[in-house]
Protein backbone atom coordinates (compact mmCIF):
# COMPACT_ATOMS: atom_id res chain seq x y z
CA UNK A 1 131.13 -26.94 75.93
CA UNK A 2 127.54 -26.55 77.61
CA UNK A 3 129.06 -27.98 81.13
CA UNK A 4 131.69 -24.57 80.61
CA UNK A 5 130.19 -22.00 78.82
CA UNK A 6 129.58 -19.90 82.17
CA UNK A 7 133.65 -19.41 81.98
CA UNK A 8 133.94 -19.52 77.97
CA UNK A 9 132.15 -17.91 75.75
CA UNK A 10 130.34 -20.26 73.19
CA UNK A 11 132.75 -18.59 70.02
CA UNK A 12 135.55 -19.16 71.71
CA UNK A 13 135.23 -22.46 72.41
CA UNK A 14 134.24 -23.65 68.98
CA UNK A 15 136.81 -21.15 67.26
CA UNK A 16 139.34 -23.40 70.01
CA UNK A 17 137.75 -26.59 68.65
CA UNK A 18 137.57 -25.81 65.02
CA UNK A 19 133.55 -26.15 65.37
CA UNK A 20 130.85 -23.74 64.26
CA UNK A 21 128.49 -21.81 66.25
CA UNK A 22 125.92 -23.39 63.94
CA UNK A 23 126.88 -26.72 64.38
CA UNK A 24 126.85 -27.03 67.71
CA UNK A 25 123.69 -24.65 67.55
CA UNK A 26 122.19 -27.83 65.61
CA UNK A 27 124.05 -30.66 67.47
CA UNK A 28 122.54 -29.17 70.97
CA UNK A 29 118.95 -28.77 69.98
CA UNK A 30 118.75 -32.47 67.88
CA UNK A 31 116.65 -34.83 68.78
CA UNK A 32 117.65 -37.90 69.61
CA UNK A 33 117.65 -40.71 66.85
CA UNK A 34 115.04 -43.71 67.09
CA UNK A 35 117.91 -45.80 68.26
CA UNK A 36 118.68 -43.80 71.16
CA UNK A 37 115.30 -43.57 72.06
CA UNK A 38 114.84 -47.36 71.75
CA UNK A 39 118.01 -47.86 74.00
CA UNK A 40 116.61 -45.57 76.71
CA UNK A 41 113.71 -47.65 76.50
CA UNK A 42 115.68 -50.44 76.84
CA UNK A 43 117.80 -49.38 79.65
CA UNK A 44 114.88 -48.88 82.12
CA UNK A 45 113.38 -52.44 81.36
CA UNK A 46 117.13 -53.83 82.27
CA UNK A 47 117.62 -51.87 85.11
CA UNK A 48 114.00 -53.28 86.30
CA UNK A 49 114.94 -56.65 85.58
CA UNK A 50 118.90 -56.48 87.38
CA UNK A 51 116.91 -54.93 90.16
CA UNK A 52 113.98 -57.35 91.01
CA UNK A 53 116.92 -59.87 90.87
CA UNK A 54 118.59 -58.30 93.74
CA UNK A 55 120.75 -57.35 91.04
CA UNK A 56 122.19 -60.57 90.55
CA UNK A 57 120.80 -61.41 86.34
CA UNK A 58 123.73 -61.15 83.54
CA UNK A 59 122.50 -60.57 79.59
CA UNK A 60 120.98 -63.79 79.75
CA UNK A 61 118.81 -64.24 82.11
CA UNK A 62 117.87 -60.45 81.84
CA UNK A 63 116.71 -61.48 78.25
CA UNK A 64 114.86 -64.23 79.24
CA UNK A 65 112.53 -61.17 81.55
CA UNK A 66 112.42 -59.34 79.05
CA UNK A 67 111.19 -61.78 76.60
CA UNK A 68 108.58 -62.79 79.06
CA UNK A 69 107.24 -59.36 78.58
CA UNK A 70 107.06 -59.36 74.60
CA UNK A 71 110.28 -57.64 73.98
CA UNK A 72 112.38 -59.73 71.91
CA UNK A 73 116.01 -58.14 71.80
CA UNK A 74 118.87 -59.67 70.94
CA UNK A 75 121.22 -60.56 74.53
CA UNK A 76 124.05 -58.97 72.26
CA UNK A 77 122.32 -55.94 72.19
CA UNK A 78 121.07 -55.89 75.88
CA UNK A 79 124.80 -56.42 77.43
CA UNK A 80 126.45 -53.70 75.26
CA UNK A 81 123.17 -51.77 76.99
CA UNK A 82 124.20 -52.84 80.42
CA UNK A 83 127.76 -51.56 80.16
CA UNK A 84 126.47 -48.58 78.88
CA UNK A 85 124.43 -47.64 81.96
CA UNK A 86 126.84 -49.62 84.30
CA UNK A 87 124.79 -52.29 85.37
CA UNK A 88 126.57 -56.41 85.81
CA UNK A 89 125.65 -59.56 86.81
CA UNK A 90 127.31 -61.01 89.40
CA UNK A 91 129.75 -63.85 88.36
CA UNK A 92 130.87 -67.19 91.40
CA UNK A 93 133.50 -67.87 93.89
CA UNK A 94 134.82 -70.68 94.80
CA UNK A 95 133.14 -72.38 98.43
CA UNK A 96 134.93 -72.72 101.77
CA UNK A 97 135.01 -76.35 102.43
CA UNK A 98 133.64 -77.28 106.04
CA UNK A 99 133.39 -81.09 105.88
CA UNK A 100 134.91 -83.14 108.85
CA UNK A 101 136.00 -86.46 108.52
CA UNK A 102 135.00 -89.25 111.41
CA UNK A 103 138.16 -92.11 110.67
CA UNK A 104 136.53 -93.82 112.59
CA UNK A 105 132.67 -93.71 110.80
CA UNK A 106 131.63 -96.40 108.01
CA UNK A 107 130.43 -94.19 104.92
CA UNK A 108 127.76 -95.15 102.80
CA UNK A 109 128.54 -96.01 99.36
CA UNK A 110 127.95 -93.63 96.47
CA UNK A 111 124.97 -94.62 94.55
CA UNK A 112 125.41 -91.38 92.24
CA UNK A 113 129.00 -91.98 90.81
CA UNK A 114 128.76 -88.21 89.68
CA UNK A 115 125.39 -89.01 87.79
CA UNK A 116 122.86 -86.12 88.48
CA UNK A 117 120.19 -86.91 86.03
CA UNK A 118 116.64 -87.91 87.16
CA UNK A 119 113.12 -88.00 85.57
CA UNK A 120 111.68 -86.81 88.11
CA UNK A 121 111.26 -85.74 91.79
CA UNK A 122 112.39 -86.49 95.01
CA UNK A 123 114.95 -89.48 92.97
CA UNK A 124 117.86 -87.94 94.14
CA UNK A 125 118.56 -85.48 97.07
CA UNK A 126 121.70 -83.76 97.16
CA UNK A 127 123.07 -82.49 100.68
CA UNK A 128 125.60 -80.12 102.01
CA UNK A 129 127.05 -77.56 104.67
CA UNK A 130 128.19 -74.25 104.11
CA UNK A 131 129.27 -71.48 106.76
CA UNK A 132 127.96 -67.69 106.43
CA UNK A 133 130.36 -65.56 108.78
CA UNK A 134 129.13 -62.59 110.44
CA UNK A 135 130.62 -60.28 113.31
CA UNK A 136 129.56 -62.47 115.96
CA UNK A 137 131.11 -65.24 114.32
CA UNK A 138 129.61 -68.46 111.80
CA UNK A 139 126.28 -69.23 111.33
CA UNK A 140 126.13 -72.91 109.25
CA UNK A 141 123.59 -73.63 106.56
CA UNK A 142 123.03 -77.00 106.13
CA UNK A 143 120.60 -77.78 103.03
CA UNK A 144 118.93 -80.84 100.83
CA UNK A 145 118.40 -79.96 97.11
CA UNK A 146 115.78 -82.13 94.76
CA UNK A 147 118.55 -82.74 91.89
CA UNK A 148 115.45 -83.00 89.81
CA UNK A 149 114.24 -79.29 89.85
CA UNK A 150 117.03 -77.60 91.80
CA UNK A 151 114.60 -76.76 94.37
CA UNK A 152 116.24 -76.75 98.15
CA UNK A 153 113.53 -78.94 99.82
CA UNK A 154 115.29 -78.75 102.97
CA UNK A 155 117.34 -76.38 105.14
CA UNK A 156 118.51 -75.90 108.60
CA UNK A 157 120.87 -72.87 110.23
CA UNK A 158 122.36 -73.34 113.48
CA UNK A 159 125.34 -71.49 115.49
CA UNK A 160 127.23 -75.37 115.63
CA UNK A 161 128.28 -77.94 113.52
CA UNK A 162 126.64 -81.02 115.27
CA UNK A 163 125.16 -83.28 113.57
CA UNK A 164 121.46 -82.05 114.48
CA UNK A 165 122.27 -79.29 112.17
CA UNK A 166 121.70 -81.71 109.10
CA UNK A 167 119.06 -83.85 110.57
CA UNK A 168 116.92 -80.66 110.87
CA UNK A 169 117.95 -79.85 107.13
CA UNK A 170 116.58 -83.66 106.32
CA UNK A 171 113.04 -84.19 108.50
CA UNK A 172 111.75 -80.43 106.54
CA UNK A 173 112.89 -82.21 103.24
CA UNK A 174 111.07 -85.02 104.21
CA UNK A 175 108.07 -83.51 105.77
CA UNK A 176 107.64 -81.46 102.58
CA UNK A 177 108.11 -84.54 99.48
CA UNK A 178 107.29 -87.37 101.80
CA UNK A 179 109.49 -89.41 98.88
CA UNK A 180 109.82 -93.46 98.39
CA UNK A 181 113.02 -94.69 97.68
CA UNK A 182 114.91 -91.02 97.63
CA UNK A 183 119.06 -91.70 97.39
CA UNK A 184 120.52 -88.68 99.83
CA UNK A 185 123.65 -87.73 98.33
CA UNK A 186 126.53 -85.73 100.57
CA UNK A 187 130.03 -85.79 101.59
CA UNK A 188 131.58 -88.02 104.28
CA UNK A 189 130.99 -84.69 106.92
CA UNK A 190 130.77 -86.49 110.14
CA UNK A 191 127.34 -85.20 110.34
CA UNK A 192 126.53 -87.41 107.48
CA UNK A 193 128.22 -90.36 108.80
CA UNK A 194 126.70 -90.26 111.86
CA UNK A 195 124.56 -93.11 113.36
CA UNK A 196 122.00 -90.70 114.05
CA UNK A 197 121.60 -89.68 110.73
CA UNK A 198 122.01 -93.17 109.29
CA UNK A 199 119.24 -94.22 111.92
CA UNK A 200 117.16 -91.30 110.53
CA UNK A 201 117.78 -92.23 106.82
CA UNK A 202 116.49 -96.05 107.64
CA UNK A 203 113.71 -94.92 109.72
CA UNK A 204 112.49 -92.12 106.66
CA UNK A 205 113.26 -95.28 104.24
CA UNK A 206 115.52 -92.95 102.56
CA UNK A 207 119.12 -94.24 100.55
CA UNK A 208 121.83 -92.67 102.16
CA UNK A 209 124.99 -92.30 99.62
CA UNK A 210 128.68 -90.40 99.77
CA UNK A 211 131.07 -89.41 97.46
CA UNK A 212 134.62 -89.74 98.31
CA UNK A 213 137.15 -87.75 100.10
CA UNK A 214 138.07 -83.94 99.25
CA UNK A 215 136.65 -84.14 96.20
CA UNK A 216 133.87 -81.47 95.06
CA UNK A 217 132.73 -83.33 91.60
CA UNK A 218 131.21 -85.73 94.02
CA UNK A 219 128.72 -83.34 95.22
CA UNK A 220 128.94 -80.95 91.90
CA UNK A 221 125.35 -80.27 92.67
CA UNK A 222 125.40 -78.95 95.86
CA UNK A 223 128.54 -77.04 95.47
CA UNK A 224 126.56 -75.17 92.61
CA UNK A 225 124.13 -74.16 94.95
CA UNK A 226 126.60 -72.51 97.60
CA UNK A 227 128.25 -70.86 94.36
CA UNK A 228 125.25 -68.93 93.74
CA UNK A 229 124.74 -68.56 97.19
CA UNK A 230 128.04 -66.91 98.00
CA UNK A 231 128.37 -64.99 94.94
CA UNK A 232 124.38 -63.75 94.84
CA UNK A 233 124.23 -62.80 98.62
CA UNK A 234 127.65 -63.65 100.36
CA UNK A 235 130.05 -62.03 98.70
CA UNK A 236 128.04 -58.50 98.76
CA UNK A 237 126.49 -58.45 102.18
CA UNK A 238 128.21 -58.26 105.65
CA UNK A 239 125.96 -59.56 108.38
CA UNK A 240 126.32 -57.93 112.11
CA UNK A 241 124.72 -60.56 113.54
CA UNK A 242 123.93 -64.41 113.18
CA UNK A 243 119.84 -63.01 113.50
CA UNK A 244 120.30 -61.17 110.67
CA UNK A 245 121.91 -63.63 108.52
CA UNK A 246 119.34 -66.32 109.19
CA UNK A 247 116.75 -63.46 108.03
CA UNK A 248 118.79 -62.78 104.53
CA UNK A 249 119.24 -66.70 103.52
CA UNK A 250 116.07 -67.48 104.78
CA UNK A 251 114.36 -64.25 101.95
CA UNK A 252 117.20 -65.76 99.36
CA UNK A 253 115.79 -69.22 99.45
CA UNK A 254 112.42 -68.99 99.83
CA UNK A 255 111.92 -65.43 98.29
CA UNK A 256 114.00 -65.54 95.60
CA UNK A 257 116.10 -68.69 94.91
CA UNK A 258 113.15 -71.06 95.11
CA UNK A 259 110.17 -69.36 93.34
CA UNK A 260 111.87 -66.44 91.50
CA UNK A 261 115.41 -67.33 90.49
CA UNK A 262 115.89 -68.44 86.74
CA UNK A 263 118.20 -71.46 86.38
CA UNK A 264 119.88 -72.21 82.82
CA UNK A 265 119.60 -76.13 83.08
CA UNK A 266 116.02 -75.69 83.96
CA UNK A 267 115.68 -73.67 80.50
CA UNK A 268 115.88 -70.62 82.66
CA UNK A 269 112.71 -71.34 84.94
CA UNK A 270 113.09 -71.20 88.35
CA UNK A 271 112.56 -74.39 90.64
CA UNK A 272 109.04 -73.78 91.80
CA UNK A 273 107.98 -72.55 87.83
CA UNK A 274 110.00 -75.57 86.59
CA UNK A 275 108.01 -78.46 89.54
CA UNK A 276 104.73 -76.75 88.26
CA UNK A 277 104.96 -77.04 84.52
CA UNK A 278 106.42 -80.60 84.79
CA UNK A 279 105.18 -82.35 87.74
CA UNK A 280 102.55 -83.46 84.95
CA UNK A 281 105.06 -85.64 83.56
CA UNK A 282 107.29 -87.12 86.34
């Protein structure tokens, strides 16, 4: 009624509507109820939240904030907020697969047999390649992930698929953890099976281990990451150029993956929170 009242008059439009001119009288100057007040509250604090995620957190994680700051709200109560003002967390897609096979390289054997748990870091190193496109064509992102904390310890982009595009990925995880006795998990890419890289495993005194064939449980780990990668960047940016890709995953890993992004198996910390509070203990 108050969106049209400069082409109604206010009577007829509640005589129309079987309303009083009181009642709407009292409905338009009400204050709103504590609820509303508390949901407004509430909405600004989400919004804050969705945004510093690069508007990536769901109900959960947004809760997790939120409880952080001494608000303690139900995450019941906080999604029926979020569709309210509109606002979503971003849900996964399924990753392009870009291993190639040698035939005719030996593969390491699998020392992980799909078993991900560790007590502590740099135990077990998962490894992988994943391909960003962008208008001047594929820029590949080959990474190394501490299974322990989540934490990618190691990355490398390139404009190629050889096999120096993993090696780089490998001598910055190593240069950072300097481990003992790390197992390197990947796929049987032949950038993996590669006597350089075996040559570079023996010489780091790293364990070099594969899963089998076409099959992503092998690497469940890894594949996780590129998940969140493609649905938390990927899948909502188009890059014009291969520069300006390396600059977005290079702010999504170190800027906000690594230090910022809460994880649910790491009781919503994010890998660098999660190394700091338990490196006591491993």
């Amino acid at each position: 009624m108050k969106a049209h009242q400069a082409v109604h008059s206010i009577s007829l439009m509640c005589r129309l509507l079987d309303v009083s001119r009181s009642g709407y009288y009292a409905w338009l100057h009400r204050k709103p109820c504590e609820r509303k007040k508390q949901d407004a509250l509430l909405a600004a604090e989400i919004e804050r939240s969705h945004a510093a995620s690069r508007g990536t957190y769901g109900a959960p994680r947004i809760q997790v904030d939120l409880t952080e700051l001494g608000d303690a709200v139900s995450k019941k109560r906080i999604a029926r907020v979020m569709r309210e003002i509109g606002v979503e967390g971003v849900t996964r897609r399924k990753k392009h697969v870009t291993t190639i096979r040698d035939d005719a390289a030996t593969a390491a054997p699998d020392l992980v047999d799909r078993d991900f748990s560790t007590t502590g870091p740099n135990q077990l190193w998962v490894a992988d390649i994943t391909y960003v496109p962008t208008f001047e064509g594929h820029l590949y992102l080959a990474v190394v992930l501490d299974a322990w904390s989540r934490k990618i310890v190691g990355w490398s982009m390139q404009d190629h698929l050889f096999t120096d595009l993993v090696v780089e990925a490998f001598d910055m995880a190593v240069a950072q953890r300097t481990p003992k006795d790390v197992i390197h998990h990947s796929d049987q890419g032949c950038q993996y099976t590669s006597f350089v890289f075996s040559a570079r495993c023996a010489e780091a005194g790293v364990q070099p281990s594969m899963g089998s064939v076409g099959d992503a449980y092998d690497n469940a780990m890894c594949e996780s990451f590129f998940a969140t990668l493609e649905c938390e960047l990927l899948d909502r940016v188009r890059f014009r150029t291969r520069a300006e890709a390396d600059r977005e995953l290079f702010e999504f890993i170190e800027g906000f993956y690594n230090p910022r992004r809460r994880h649910s198996a790491l009781d919503y910390l994010s890998p660098t929170e999660y190394e700091q509070i338990h490196a006591w203990a491993a």
